[in-house]
N, C-alpha and C. Protein backbone atom coordinates (compact mmCIF):
# COMPACT_ATOMS: atom_id res chain seq x y z
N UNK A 1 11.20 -16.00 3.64
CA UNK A 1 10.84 -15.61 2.30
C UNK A 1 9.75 -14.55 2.31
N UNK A 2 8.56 -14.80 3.18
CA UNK A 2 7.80 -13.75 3.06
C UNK A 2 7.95 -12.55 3.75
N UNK A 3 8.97 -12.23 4.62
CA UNK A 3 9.54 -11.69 5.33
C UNK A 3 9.99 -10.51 4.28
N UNK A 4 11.23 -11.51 3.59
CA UNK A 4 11.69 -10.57 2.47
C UNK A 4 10.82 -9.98 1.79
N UNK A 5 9.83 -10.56 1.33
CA UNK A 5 9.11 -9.88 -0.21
C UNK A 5 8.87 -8.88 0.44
N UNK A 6 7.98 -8.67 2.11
CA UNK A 6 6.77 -7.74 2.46
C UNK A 6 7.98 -6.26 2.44
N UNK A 7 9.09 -7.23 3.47
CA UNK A 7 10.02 -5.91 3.12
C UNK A 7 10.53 -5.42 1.73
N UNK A 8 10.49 -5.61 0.73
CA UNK A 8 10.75 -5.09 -0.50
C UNK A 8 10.05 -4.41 -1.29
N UNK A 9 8.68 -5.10 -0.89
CA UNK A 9 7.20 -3.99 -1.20
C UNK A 9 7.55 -2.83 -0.19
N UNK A 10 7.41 -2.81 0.43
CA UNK A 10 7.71 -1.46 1.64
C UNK A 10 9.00 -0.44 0.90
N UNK A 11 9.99 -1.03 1.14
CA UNK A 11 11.07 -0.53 0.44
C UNK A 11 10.52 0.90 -0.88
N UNK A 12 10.10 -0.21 -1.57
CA UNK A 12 9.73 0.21 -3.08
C UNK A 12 8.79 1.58 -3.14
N UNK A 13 8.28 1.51 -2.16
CA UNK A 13 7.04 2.87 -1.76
C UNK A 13 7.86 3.96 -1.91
N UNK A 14 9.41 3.76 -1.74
CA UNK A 14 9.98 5.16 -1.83
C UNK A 14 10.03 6.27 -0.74
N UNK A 15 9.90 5.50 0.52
CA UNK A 15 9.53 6.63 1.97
C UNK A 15 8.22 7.07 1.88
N UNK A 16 7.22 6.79 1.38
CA UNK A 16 5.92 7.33 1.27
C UNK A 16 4.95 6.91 2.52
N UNK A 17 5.60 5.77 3.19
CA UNK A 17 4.58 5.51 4.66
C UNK A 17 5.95 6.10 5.92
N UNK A 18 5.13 6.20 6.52
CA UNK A 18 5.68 5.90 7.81
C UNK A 18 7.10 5.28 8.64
N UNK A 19 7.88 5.73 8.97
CA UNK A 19 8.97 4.79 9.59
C UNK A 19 8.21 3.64 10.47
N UNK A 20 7.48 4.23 11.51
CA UNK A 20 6.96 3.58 12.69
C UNK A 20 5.75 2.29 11.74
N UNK A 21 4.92 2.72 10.83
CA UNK A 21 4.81 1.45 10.32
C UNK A 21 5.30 0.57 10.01
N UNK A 22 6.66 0.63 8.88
CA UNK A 22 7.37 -0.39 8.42
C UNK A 22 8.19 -0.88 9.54
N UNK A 23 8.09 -0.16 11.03
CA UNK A 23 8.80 -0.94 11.98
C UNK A 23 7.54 -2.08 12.45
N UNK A 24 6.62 -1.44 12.60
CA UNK A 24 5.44 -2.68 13.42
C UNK A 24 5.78 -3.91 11.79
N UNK A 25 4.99 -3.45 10.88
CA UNK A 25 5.60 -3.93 9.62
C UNK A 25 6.41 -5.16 10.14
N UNK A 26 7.44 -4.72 10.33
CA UNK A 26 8.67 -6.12 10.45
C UNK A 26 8.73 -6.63 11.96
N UNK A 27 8.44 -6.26 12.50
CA UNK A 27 7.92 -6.95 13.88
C UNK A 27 6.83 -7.69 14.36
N UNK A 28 5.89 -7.52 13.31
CA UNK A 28 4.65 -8.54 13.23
C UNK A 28 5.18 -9.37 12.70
N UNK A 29 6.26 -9.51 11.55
CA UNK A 29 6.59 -10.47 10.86
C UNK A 29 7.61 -11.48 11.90
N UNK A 30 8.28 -10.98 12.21
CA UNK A 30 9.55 -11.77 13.04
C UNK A 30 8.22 -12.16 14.41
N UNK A 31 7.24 -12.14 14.67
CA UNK A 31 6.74 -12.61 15.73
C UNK A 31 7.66 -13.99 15.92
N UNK A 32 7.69 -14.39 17.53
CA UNK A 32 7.85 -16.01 17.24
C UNK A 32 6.63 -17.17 17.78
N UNK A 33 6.90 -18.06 17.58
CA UNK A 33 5.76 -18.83 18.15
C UNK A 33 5.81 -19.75 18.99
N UNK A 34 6.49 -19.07 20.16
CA UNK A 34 6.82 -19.60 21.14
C UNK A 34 6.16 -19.31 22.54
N UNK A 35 4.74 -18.34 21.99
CA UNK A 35 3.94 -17.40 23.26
C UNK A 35 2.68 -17.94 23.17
N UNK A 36 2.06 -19.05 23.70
CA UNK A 36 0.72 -19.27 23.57
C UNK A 36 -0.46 -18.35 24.74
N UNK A 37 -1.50 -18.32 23.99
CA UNK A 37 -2.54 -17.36 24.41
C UNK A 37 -3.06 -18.90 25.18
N UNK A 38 -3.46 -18.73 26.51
CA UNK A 38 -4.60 -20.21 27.32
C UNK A 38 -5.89 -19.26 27.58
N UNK A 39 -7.04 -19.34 26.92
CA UNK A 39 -8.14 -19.07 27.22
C UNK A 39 -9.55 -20.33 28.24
N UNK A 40 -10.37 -19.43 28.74
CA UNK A 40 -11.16 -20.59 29.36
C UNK A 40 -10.53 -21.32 30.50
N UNK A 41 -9.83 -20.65 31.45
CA UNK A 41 -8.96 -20.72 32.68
C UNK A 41 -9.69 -20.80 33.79
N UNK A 42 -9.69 -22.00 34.70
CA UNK A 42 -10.53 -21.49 36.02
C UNK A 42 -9.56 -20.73 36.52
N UNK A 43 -10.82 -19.84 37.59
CA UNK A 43 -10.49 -18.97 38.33
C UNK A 43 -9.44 -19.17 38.99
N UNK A 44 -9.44 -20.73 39.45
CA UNK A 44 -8.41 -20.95 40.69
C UNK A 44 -7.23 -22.03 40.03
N UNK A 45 -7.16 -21.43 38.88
CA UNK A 45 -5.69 -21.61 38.33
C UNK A 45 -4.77 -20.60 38.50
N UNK A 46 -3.35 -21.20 38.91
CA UNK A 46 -2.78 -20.30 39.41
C UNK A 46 -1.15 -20.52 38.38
N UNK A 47 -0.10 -19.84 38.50
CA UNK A 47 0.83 -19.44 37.61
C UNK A 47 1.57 -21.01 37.81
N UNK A 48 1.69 -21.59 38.88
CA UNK A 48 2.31 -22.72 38.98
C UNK A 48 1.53 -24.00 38.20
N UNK A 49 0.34 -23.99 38.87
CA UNK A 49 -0.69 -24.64 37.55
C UNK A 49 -0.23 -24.79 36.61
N UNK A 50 -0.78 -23.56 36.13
CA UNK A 50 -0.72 -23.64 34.28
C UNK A 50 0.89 -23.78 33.71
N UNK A 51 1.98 -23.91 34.51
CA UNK A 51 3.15 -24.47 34.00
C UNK A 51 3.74 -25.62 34.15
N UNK A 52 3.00 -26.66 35.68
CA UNK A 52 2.76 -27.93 35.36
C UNK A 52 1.99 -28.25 34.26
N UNK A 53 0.97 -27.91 33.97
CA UNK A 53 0.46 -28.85 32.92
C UNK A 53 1.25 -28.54 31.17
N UNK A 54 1.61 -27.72 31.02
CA UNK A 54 2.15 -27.17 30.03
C UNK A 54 3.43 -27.95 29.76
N UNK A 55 4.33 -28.13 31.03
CA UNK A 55 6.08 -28.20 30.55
C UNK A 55 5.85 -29.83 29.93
N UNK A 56 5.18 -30.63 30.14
CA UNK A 56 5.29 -31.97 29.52
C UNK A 56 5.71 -32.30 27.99
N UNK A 57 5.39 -30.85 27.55
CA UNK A 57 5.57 -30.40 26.22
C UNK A 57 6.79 -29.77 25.48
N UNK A 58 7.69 -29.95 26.85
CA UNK A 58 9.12 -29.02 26.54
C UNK A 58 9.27 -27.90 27.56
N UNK A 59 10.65 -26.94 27.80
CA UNK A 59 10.96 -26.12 28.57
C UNK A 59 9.94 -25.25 28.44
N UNK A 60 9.27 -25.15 29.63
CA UNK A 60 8.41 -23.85 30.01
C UNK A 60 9.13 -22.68 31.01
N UNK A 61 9.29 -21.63 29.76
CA UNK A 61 10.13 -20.45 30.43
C UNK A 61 9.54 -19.47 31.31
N UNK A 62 8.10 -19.28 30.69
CA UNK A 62 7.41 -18.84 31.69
C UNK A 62 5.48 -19.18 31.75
N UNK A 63 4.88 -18.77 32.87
CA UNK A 63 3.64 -18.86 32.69
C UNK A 63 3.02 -18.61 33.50
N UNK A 64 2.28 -17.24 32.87
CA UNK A 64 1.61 -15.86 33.58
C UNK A 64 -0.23 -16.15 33.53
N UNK A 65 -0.97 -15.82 34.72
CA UNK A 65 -2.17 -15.93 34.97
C UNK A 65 -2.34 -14.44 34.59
N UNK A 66 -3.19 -13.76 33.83
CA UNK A 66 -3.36 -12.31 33.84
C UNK A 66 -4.39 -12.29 34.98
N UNK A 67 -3.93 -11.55 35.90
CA UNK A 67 -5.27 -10.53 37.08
C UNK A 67 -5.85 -9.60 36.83
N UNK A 68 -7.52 -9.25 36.96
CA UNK A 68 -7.77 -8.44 37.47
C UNK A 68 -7.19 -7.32 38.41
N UNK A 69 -7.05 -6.00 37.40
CA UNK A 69 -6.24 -4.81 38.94
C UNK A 69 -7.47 -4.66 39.80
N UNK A 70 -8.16 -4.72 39.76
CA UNK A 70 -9.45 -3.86 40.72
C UNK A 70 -9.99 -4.86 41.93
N UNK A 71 -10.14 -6.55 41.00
CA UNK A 71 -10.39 -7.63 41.82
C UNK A 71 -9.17 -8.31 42.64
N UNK A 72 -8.03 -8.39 41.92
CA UNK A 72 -7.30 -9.11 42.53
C UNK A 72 -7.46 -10.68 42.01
N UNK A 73 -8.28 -11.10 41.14
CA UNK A 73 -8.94 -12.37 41.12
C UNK A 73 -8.22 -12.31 39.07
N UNK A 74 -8.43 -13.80 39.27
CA UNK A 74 -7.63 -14.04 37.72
C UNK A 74 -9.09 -13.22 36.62
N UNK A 75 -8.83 -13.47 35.02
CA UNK A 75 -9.40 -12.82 34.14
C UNK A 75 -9.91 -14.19 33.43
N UNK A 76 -9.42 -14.78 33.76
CA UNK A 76 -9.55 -16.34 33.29
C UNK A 76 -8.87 -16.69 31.54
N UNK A 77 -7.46 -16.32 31.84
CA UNK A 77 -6.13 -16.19 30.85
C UNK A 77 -5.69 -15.71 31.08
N UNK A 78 -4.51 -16.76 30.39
CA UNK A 78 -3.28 -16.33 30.71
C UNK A 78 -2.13 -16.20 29.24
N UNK A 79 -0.83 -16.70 29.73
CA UNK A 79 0.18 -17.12 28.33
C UNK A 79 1.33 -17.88 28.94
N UNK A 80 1.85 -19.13 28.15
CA UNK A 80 3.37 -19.94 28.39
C UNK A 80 3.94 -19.64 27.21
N UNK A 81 5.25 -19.02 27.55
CA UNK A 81 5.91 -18.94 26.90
C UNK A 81 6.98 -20.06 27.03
N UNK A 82 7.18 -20.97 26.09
CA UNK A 82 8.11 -22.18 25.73
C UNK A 82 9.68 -21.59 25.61
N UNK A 83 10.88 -22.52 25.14
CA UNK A 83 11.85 -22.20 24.75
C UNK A 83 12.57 -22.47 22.98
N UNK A 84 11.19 -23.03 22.53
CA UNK A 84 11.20 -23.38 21.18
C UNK A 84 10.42 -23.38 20.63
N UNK A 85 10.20 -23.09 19.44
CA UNK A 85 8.94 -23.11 18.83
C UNK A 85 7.95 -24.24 18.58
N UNK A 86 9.12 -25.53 18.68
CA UNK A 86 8.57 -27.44 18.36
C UNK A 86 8.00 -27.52 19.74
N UNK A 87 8.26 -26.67 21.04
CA UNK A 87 7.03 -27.34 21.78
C UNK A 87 6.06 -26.69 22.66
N UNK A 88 6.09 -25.53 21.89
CA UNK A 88 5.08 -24.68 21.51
C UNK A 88 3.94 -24.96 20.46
N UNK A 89 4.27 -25.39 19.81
CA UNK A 89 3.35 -26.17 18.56
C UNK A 89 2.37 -27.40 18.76
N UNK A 90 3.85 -28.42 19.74
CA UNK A 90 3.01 -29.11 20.41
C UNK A 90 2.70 -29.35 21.31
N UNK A 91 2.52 -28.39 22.36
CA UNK A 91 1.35 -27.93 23.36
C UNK A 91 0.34 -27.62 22.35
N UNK A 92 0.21 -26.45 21.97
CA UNK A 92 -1.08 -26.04 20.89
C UNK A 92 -1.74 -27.27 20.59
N UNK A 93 -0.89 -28.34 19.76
CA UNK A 93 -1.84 -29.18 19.02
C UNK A 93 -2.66 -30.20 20.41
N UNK A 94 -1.79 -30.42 21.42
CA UNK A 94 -2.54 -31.47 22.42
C UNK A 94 -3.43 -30.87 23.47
N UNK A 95 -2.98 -29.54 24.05
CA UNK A 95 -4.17 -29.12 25.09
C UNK A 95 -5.05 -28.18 24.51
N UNK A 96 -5.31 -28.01 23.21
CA UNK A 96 -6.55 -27.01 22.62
C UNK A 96 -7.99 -27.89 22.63
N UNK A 97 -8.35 -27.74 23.85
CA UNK A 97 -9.85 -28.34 23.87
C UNK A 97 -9.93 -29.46 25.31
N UNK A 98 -8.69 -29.31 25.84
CA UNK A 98 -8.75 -30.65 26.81
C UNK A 98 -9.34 -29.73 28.31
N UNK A 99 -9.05 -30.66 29.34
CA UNK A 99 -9.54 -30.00 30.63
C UNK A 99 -8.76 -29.60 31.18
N UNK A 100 -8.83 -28.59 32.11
CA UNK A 100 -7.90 -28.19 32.77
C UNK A 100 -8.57 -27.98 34.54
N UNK A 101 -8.34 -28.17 35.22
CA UNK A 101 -9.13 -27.82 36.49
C UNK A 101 -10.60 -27.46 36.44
N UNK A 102 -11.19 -28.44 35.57
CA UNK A 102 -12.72 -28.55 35.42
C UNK A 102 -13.18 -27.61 34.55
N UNK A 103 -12.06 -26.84 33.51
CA UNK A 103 -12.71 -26.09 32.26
C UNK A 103 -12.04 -26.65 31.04
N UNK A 104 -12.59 -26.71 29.62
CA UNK A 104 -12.02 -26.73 28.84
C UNK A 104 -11.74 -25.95 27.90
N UNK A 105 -10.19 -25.96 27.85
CA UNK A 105 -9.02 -24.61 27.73
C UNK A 105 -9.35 -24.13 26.23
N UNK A 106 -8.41 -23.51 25.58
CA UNK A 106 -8.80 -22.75 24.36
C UNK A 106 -7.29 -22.55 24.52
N UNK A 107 -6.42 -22.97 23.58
CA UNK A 107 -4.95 -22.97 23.17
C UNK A 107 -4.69 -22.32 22.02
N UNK A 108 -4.04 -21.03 22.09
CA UNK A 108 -3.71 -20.77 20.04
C UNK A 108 -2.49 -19.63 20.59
N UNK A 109 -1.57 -19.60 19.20
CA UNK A 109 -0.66 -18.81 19.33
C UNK A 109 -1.18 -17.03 19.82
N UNK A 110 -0.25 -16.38 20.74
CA UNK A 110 -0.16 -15.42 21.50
C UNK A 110 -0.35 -13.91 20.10
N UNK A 111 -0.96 -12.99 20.31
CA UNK A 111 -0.96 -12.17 19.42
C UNK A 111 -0.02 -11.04 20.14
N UNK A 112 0.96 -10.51 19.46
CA UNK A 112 1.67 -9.03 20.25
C UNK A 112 0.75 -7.57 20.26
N UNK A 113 0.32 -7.03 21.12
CA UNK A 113 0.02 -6.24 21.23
C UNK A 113 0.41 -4.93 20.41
N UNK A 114 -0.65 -4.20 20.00
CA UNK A 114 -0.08 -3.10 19.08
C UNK A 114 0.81 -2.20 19.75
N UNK A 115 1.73 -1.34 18.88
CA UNK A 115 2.63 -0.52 20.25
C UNK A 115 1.94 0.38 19.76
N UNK A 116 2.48 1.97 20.79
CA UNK A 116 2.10 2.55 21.19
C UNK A 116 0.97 2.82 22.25
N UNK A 117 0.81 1.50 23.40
CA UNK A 117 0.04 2.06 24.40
C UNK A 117 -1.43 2.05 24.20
N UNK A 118 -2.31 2.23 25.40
CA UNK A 118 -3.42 2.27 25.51
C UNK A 118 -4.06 3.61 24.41
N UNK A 119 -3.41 4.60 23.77
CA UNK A 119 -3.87 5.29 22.90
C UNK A 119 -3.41 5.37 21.33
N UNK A 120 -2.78 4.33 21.07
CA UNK A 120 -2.83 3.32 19.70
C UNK A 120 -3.94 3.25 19.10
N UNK A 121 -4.90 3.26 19.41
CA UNK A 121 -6.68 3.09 18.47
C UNK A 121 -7.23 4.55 19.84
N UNK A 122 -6.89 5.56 20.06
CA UNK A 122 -7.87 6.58 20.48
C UNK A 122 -7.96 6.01 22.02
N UNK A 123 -7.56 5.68 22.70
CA UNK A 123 -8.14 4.92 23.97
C UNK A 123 -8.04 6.44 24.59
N UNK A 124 -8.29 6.07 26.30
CA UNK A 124 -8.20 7.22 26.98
C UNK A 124 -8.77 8.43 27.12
N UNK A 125 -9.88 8.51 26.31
CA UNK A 125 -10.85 9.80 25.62
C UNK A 125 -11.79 9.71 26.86
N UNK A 126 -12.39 10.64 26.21
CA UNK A 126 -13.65 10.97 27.16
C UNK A 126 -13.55 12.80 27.41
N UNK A 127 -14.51 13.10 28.39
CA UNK A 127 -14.89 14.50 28.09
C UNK A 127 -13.76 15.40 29.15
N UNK A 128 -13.61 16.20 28.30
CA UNK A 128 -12.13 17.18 28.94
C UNK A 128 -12.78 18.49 29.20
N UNK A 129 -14.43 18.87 29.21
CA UNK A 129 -14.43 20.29 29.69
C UNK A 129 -14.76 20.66 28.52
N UNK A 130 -15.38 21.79 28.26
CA UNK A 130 -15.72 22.99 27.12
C UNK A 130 -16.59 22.31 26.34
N UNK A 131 -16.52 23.10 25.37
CA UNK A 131 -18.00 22.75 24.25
C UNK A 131 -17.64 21.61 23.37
N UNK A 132 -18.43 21.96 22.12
CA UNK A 132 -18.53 20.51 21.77
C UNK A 132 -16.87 20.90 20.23
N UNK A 133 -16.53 22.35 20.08
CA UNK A 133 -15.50 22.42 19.24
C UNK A 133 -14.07 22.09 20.31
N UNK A 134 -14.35 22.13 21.28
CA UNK A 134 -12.76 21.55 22.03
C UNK A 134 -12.47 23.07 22.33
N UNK A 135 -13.61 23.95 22.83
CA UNK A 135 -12.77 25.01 23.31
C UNK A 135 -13.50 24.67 25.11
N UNK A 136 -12.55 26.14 25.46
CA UNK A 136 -12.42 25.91 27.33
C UNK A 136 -13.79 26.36 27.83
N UNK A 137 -14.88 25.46 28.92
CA UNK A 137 -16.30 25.82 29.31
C UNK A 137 -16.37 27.76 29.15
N UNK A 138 -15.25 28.51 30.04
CA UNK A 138 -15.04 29.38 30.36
C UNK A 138 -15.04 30.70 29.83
N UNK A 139 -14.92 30.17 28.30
CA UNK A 139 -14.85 31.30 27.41
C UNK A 139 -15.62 32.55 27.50
């Protein structure tokens, strides 16, 4: 239902935004909630870990430790992705706050990343040479 309305407000604008918005637009909406975010991870949790303790809750399809590129060493989070949304929900409701290998976890649904890449909000900047109008040192 709310799916529909947001798309019908959009609609109604008449082409006045963006294609690429009204696509994020409906792709934030269709999220599913089947991707939980695990915050507060020891270090020496590892991908097999965190999907024993998780599947008790239903098919665990997958479950990723995010690494450090530079260390090699976890970030301390990760994400399980379930095969349904009912036990996805209830993981969320039973391990948000419990222990996990001597930390206690932090459980909530997974947020999708904005698209377009690390320069979606300006990333990647920094100084390219020349003055301060963006022309070449050399001039």
């Amino acid at each position: 239902m709310a799916f529909s309305s947001k798309l019908g407000s959009l609609l109604r604008l008449n082409g006045q935004i963006p294609a690429t918005y009204m696509l994020s637009s409906i792709r934030c909406m269709s999220t599913s909630t089947k991707k939980l975010f695990i915050g507060g991870l020891s270090y020496g949790t590892d991908d097999q870990t965190l999907k024993e303790a998780f599947s008790g809750f239903g098919d665990v399809t997958e479950a990723k430790i995010i690494i450090d590129r530079d260390t090699g060493r976890s970030r301390g989070f990760g994400f399980v992705n379930f095969a349904d949304d009912e036990s996805a929900s209830n993981a969320l409701s039973a391990m948000d706050g419990q222990e996990l290998n001597g930390r206690n976890i932090r459980v909530s649904y997974a947020n999708e990343r904005p698209s377009g890449g690390p320069r979606a909000y300006g990333g990647n900047g920094g100084f390219r040479g020349g003055d301060s109008f963006g022309r070449d040192a050399g001039y």
